[in-house]
N, C-alpha and C. Protein backbone atom coordinates (compact mmCIF):
# COMPACT_ATOMS: atom_id res chain seq x y z
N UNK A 1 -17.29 -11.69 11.48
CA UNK A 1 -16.04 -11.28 10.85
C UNK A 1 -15.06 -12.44 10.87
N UNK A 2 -14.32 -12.45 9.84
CA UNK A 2 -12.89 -13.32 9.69
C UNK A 2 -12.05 -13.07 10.44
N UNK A 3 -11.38 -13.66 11.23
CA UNK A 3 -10.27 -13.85 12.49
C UNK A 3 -9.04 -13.34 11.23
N UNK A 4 -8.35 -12.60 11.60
CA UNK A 4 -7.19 -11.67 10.60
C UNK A 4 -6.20 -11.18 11.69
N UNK A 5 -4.72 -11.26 11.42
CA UNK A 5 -3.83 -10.93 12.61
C UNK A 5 -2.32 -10.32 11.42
N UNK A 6 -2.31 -10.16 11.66
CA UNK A 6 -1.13 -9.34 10.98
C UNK A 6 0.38 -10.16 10.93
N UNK A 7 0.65 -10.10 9.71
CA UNK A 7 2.37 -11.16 9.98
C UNK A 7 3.21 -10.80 9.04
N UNK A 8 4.29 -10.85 9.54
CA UNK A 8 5.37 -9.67 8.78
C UNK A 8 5.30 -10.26 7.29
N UNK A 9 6.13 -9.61 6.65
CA UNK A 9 5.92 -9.65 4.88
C UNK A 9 7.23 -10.77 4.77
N UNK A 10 7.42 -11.77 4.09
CA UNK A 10 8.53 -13.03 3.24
C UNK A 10 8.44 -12.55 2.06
N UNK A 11 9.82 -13.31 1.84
CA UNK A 11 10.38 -13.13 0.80
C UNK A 11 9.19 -14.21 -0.85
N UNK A 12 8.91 -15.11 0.32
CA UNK A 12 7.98 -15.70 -0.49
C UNK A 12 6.90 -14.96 -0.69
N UNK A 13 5.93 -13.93 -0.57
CA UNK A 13 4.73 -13.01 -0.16
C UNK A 13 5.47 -12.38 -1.46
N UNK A 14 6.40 -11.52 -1.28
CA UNK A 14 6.95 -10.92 -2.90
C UNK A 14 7.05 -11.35 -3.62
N UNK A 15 7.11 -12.71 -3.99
CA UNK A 15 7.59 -13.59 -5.06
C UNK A 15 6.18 -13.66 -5.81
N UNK A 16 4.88 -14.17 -4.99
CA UNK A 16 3.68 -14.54 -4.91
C UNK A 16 2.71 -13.23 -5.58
N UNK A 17 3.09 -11.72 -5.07
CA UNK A 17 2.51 -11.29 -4.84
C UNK A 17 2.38 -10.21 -6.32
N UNK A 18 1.67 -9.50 -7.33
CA UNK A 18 1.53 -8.46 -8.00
C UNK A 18 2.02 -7.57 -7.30
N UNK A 19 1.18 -6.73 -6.76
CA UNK A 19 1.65 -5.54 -5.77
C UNK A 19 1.68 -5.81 -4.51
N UNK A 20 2.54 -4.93 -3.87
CA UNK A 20 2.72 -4.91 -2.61
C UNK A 20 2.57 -3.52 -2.29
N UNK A 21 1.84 -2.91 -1.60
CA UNK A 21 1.37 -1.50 -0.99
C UNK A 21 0.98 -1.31 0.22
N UNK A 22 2.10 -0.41 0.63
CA UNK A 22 2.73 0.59 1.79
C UNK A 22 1.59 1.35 1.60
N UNK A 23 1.25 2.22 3.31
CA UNK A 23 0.41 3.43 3.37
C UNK A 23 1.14 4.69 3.74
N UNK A 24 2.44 4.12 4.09
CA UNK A 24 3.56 5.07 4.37
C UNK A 24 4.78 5.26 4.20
N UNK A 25 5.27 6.74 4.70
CA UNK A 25 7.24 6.07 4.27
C UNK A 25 7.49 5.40 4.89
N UNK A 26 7.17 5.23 6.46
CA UNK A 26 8.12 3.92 7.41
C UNK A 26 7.17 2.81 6.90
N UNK A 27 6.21 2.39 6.49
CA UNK A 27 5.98 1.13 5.59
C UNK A 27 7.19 1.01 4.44
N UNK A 28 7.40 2.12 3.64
CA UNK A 28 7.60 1.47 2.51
C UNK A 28 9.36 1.29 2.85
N UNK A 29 9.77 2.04 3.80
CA UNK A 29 11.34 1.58 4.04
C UNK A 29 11.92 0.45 5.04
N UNK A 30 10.41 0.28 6.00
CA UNK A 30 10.50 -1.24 5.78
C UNK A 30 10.93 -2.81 4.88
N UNK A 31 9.59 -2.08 4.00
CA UNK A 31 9.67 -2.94 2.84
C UNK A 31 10.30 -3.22 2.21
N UNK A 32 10.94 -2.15 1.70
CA UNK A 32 12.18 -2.28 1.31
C UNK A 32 13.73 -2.68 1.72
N UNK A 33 13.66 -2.49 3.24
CA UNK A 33 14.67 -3.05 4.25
C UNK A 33 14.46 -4.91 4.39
N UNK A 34 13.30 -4.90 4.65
CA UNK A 34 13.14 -6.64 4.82
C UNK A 34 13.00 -7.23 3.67
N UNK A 35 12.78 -6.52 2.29
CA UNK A 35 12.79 -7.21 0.88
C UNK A 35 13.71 -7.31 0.30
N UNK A 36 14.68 -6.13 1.14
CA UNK A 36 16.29 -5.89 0.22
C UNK A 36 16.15 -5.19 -1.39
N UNK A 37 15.23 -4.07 -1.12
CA UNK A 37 14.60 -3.26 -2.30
C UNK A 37 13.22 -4.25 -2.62
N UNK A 38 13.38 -3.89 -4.40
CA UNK A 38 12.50 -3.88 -5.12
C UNK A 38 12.65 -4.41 -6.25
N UNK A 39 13.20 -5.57 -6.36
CA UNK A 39 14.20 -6.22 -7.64
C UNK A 39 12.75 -6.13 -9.05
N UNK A 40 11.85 -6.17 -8.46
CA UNK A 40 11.01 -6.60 -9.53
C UNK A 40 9.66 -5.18 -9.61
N UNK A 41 9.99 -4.10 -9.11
CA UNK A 41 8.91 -3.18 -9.10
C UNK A 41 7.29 -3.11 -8.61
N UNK A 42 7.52 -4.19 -7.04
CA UNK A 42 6.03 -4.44 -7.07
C UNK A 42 5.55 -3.96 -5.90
N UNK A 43 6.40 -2.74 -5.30
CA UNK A 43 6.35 -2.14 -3.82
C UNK A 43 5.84 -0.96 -4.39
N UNK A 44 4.40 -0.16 -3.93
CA UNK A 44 3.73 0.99 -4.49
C UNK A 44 3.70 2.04 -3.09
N UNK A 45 3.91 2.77 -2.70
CA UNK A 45 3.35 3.33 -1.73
C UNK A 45 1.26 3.82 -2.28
N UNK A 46 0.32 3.56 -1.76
CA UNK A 46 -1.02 3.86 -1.95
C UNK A 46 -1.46 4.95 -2.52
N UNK A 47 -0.88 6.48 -2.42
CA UNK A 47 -1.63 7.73 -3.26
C UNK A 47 -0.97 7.67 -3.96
N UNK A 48 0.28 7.02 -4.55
CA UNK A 48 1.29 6.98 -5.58
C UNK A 48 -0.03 7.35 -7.09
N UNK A 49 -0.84 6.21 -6.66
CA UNK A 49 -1.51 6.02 -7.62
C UNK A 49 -2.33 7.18 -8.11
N UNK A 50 -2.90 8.05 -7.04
CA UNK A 50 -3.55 9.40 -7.01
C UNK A 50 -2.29 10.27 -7.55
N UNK A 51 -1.18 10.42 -8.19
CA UNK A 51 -0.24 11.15 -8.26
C UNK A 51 -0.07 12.15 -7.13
N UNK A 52 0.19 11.20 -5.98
CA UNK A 52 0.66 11.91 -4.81
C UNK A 52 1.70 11.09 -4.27
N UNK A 53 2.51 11.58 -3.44
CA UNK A 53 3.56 11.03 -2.57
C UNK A 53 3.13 11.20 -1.25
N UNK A 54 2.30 11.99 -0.69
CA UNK A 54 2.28 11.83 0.89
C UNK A 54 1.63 10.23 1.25
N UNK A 55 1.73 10.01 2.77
CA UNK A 55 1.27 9.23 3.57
C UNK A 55 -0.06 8.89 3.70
N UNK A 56 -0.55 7.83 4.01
CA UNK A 56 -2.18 7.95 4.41
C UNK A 56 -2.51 8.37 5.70
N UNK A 57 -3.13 9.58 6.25
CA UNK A 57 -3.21 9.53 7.44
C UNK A 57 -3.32 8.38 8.39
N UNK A 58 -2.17 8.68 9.88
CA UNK A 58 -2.74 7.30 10.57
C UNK A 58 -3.84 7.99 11.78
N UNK A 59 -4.50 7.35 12.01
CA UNK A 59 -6.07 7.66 12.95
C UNK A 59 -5.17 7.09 14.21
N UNK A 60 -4.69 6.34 14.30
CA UNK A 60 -3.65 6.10 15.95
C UNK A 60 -3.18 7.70 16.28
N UNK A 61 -2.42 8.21 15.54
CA UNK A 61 -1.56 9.68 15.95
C UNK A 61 -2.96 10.71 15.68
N UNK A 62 -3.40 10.79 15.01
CA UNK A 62 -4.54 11.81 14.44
C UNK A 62 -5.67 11.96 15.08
N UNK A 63 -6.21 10.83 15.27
CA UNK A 63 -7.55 10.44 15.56
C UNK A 63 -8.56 11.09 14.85
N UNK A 64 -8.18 11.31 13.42
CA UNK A 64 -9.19 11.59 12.48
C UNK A 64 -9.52 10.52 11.94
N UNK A 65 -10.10 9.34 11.60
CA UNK A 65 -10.47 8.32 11.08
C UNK A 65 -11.44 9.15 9.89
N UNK A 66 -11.90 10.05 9.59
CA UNK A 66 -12.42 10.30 8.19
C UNK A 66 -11.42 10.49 7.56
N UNK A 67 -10.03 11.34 8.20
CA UNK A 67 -9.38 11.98 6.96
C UNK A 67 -9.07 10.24 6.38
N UNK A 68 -8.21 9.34 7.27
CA UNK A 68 -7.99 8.32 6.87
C UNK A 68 -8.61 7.38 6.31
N UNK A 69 -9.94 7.44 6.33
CA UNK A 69 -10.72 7.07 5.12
C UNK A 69 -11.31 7.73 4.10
N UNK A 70 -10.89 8.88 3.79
CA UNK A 70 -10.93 9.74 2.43
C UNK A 70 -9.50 9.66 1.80
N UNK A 71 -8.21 9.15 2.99
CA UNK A 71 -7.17 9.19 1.49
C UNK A 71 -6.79 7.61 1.28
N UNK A 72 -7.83 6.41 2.07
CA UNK A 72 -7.50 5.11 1.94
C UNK A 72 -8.46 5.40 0.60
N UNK A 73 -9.89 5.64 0.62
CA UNK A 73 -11.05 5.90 -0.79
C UNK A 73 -10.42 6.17 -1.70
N UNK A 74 -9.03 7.52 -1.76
CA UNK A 74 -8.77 7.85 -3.01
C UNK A 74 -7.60 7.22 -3.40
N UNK A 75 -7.01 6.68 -2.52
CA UNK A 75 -5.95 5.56 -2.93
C UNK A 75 -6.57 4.35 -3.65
N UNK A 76 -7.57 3.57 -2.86
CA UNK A 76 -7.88 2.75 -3.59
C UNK A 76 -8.73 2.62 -4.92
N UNK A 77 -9.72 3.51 -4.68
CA UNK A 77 -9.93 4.44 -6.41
C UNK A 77 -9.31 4.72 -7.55
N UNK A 78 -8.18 5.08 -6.96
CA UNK A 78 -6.90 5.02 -8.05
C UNK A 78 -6.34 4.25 -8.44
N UNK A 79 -5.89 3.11 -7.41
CA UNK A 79 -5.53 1.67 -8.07
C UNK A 79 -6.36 0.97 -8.64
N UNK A 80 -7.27 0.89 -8.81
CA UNK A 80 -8.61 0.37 -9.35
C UNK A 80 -8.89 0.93 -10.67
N UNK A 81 -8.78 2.18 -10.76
CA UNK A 81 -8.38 2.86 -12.29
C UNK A 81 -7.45 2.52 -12.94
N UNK A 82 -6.40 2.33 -12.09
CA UNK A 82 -4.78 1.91 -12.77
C UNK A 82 -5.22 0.54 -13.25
N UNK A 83 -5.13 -0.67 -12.36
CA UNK A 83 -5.38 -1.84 -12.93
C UNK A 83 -7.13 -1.84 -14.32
N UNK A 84 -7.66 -0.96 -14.04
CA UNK A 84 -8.37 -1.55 -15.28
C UNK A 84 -7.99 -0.65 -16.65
N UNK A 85 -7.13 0.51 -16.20
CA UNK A 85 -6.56 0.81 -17.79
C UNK A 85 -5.37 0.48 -18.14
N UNK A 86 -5.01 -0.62 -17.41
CA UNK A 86 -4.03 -1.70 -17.77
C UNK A 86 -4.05 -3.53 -18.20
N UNK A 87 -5.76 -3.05 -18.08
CA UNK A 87 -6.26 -4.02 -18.42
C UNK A 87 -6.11 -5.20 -17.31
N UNK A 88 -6.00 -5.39 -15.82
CA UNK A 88 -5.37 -6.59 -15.19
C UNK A 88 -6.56 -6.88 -14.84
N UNK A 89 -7.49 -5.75 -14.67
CA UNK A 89 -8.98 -6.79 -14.43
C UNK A 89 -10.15 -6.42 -15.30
C-alpha cells in the first residue's frame, strides 16, 4: 500500500481542485468555514449526488462498516453517473 496521511484542505487544493466532497455536515461546515464558503460551487456533500442529503455513515460511532460501505458505493455510483452525463469523463 501507498503511505497516505491526511492534511487539512488550502485554499490552493480549491483553486486546483473540480470537486471537493464532504461525507458529512461537520465535513461540509468545515469546508466551508476554512474555504470561507463556496465562491465557485465545487463543495458537494457525497449522497447529494444519490438525491439525498443525509451523512455517510461513520463506522468509528457505528461500527457498522457495511452500512458505510453501501452509502460510500452509492455515493460514488452516483458521482460517476453525474460526471459521465455531463460528459467530464
Amino acid at each position: 500500500m501507498l503511505p497516505h496521511r491526511a492534511t487539512q484542505i488550502t485554499w490552493q487544493d480549491y483553486q486546483e481542485a473540480d470537486y471537493i466532497i464532504g461525507m458529512d455536515e461537520w465535513n461540509m461546515k468545515n469546508l466551508h468555514r476554512m474555504l470561507k464558503g463556496d465562491p465557485d460551487g465545487k463543495v458537494y456533500k457525497l449522497l447529494e449526488f444519490a438525491g439525498s442529503h443525509r451523512d455517510i455513515a461513520d463506522p468509528w460511532y457505528t461500527g457498522n462498516f457495511d452500512a458505510t460501505y453501501d452509502d460510500v458505493l452509492e455515493g460514488c455510483t452516483a458521482f460517476l453517473k453525474y460526471l459521465r452525463e455531463n460528459k467530464e469523463i
